[in-house]
Protein backbone atom coordinates (compact mmCIF):
# COMPACT_ATOMS: atom_id res chain seq x y z
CA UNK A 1 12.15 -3.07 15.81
CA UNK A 2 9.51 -1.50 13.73
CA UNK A 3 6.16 -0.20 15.45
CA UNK A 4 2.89 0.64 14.33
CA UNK A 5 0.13 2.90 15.54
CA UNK A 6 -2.23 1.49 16.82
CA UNK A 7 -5.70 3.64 16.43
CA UNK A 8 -9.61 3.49 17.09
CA UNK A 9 -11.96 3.84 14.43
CA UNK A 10 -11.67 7.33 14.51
CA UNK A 11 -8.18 7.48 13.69
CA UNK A 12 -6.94 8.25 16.72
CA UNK A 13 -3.56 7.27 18.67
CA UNK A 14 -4.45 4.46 21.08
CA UNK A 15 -0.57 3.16 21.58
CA UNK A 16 2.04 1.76 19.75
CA UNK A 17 3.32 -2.26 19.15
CA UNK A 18 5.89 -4.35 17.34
CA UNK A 19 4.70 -4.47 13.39
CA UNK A 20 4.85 -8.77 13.72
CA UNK A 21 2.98 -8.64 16.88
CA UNK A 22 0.44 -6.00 15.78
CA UNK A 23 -0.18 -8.72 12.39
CA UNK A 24 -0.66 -11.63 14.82
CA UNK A 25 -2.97 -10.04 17.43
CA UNK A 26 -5.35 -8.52 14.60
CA UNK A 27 -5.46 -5.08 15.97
CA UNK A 28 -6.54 -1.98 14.57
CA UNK A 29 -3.49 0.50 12.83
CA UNK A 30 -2.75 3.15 10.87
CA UNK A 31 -1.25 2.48 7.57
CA UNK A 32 -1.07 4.23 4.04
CA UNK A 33 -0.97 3.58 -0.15
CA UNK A 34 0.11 5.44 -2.32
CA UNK A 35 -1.25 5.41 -5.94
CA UNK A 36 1.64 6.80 -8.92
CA UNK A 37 -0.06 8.30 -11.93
CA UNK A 38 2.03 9.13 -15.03
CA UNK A 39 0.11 11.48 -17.82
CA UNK A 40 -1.03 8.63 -20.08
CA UNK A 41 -3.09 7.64 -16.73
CA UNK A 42 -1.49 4.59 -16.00
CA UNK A 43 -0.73 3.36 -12.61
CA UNK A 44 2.41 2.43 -11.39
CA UNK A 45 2.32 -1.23 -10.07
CA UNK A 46 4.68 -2.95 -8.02
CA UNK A 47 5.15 -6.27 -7.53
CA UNK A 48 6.68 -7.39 -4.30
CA UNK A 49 9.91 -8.75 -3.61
CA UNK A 50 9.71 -12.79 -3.70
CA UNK A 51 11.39 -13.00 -0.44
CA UNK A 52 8.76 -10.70 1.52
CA UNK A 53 7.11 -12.62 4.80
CA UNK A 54 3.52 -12.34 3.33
CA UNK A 55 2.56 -12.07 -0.33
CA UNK A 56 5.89 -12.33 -1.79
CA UNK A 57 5.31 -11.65 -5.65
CA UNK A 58 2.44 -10.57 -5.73
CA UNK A 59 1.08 -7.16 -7.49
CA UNK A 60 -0.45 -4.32 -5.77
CA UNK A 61 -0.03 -0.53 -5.32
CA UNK A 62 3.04 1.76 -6.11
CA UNK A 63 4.18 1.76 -2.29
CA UNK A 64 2.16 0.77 0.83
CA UNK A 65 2.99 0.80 4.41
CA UNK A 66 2.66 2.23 7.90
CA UNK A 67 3.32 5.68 9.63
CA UNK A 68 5.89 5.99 12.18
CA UNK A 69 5.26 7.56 15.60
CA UNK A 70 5.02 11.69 14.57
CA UNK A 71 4.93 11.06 11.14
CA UNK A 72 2.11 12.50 9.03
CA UNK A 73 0.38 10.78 6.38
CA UNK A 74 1.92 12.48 3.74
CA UNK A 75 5.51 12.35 4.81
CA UNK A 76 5.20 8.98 5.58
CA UNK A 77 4.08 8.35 1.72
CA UNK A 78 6.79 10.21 0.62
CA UNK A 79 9.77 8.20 3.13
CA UNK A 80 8.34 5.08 1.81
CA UNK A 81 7.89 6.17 -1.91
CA UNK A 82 11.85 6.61 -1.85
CA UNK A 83 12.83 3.51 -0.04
CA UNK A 84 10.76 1.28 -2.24
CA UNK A 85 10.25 3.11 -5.33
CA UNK A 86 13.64 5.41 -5.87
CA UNK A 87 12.02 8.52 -6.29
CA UNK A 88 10.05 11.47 -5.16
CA UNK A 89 6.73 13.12 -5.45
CA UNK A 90 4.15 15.27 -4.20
CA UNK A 91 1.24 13.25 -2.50
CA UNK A 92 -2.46 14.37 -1.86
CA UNK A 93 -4.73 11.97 0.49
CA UNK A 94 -7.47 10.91 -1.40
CA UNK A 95 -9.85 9.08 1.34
CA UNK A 96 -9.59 6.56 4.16
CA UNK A 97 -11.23 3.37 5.46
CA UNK A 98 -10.80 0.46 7.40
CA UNK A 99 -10.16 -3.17 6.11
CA UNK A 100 -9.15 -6.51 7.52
CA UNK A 101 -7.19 -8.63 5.56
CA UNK A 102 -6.02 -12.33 7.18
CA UNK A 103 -2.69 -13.94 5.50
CA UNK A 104 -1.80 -18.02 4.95
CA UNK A 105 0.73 -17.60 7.39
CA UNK A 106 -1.71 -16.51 10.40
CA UNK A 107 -0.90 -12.81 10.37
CA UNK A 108 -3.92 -10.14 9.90
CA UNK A 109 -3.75 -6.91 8.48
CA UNK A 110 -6.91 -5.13 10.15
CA UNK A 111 -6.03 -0.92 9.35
CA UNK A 112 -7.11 2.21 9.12
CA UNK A 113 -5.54 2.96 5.92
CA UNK A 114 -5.17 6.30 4.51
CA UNK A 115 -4.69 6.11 0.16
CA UNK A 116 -3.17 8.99 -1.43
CA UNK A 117 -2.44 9.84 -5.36
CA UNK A 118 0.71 11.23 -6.81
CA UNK A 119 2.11 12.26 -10.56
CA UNK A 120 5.33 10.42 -11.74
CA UNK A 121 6.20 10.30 -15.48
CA UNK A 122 9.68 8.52 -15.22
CA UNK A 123 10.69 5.15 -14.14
CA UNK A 124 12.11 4.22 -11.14
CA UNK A 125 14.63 2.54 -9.36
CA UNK A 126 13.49 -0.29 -7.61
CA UNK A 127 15.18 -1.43 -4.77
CA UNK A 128 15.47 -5.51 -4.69
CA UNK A 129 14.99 -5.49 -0.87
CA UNK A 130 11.44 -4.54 -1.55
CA UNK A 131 10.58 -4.75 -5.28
CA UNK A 132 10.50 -7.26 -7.75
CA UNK A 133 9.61 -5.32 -10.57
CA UNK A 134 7.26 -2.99 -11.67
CA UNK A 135 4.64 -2.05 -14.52
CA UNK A 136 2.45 0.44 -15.82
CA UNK A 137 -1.55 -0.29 -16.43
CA UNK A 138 -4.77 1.99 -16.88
CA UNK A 139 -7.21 1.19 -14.04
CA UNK A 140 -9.11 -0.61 -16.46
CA UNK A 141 -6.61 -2.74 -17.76
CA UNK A 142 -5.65 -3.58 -13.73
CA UNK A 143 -9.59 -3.92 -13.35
CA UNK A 144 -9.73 -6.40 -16.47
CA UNK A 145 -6.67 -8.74 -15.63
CA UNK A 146 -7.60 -8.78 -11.79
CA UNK A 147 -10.96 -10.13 -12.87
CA UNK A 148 -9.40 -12.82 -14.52
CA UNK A 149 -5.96 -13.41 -12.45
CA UNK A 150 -7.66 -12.26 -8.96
CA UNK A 151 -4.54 -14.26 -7.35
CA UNK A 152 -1.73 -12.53 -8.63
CA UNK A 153 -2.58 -9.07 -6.74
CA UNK A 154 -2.11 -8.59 -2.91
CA UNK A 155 -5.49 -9.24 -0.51
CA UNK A 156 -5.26 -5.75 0.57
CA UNK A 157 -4.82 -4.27 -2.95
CA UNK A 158 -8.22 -6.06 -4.15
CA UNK A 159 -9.76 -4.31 -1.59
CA UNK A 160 -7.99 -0.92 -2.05
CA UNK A 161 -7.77 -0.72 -6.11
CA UNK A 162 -11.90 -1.42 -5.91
CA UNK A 163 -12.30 1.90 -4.09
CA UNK A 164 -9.86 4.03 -5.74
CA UNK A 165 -11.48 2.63 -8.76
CA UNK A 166 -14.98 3.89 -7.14
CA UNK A 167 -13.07 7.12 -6.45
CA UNK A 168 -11.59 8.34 -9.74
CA UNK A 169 -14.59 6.92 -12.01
């Protein structure tokens, strides 16, 4: 059984719940995505598994998820980079904020998310479990073709990618 951490607005530890059940009541938790750079400034873009429970095939970020209980921010990006991804990396935390996000299938994801950036200039190994496939765009060219294809990308990447954009510009 997988639990989040559930946090106040101020990022701090208020308990911990079931992932599913933390989705369906709405509540506030601590979660984390991690943005892969390579030199030519592309970003690494995953596209999700087809079988995942909410937004199967969809695009977003290189790796997202949540922190387990004693993990930091950074080590969590790191675990999850790995698992998903294949590889390693060094991770800085950009910035943080707080989003809610409500799915077709009546889950929420309402959390406290924390992005960070790393430098990758190889390819990965994907693992099917997780990944679908993968690409490499320049913000802009992510900006561009999620103007005009706004459903292919995750809800929570929308929201994300428009403040890293922000961020690095």
């Amino acid at each position: 059984m997988e639990q989040v951490i559930l946090v106040n607005e101020n990022d701090e530890k208020v308990g911990l719940m079931e992932k599913i059940e933390a989705h369906e009541k709405a509540l506030l938790h601590r979660a984390f995505s991690v943005f892969v750079v390579n030199d030519k400034q592309q970003i690494m873009l995953q596209q999700r598994a087809l079988h995942k429970y909410h937004s199967p095939g969809l695009w977003t970020n290189t790796c997202c998820s949540h922190q387990r209980d004693g993990e930091t921010n950074i080590e969590a990006g790191k675990r999850r980079l790995q698992e998903e991804m294949g590889f390693s990396t060094e991770l800085k935390e950009l910035f943080n904020f707080i989003y809610i996000a409500p799915f077709d299938n009546g889950l929420t994801e309402h959390e406290l998310d924390h992005v960070m950036i790393g430098y990758y200039n190889d390819e990965p190994v994907i693992n099917p479990d997780e990944v679908a496939a993968y690409k490499w765009m320049t913000a802009q060219e992510i900006k561009t073709h999620m103007d005009e294809n706004p459903h292919e990308y995750t809800a929570w990447f929308k929201i994300i990618f428009d403040k890293y954009y922000k961020f690095i510009s």
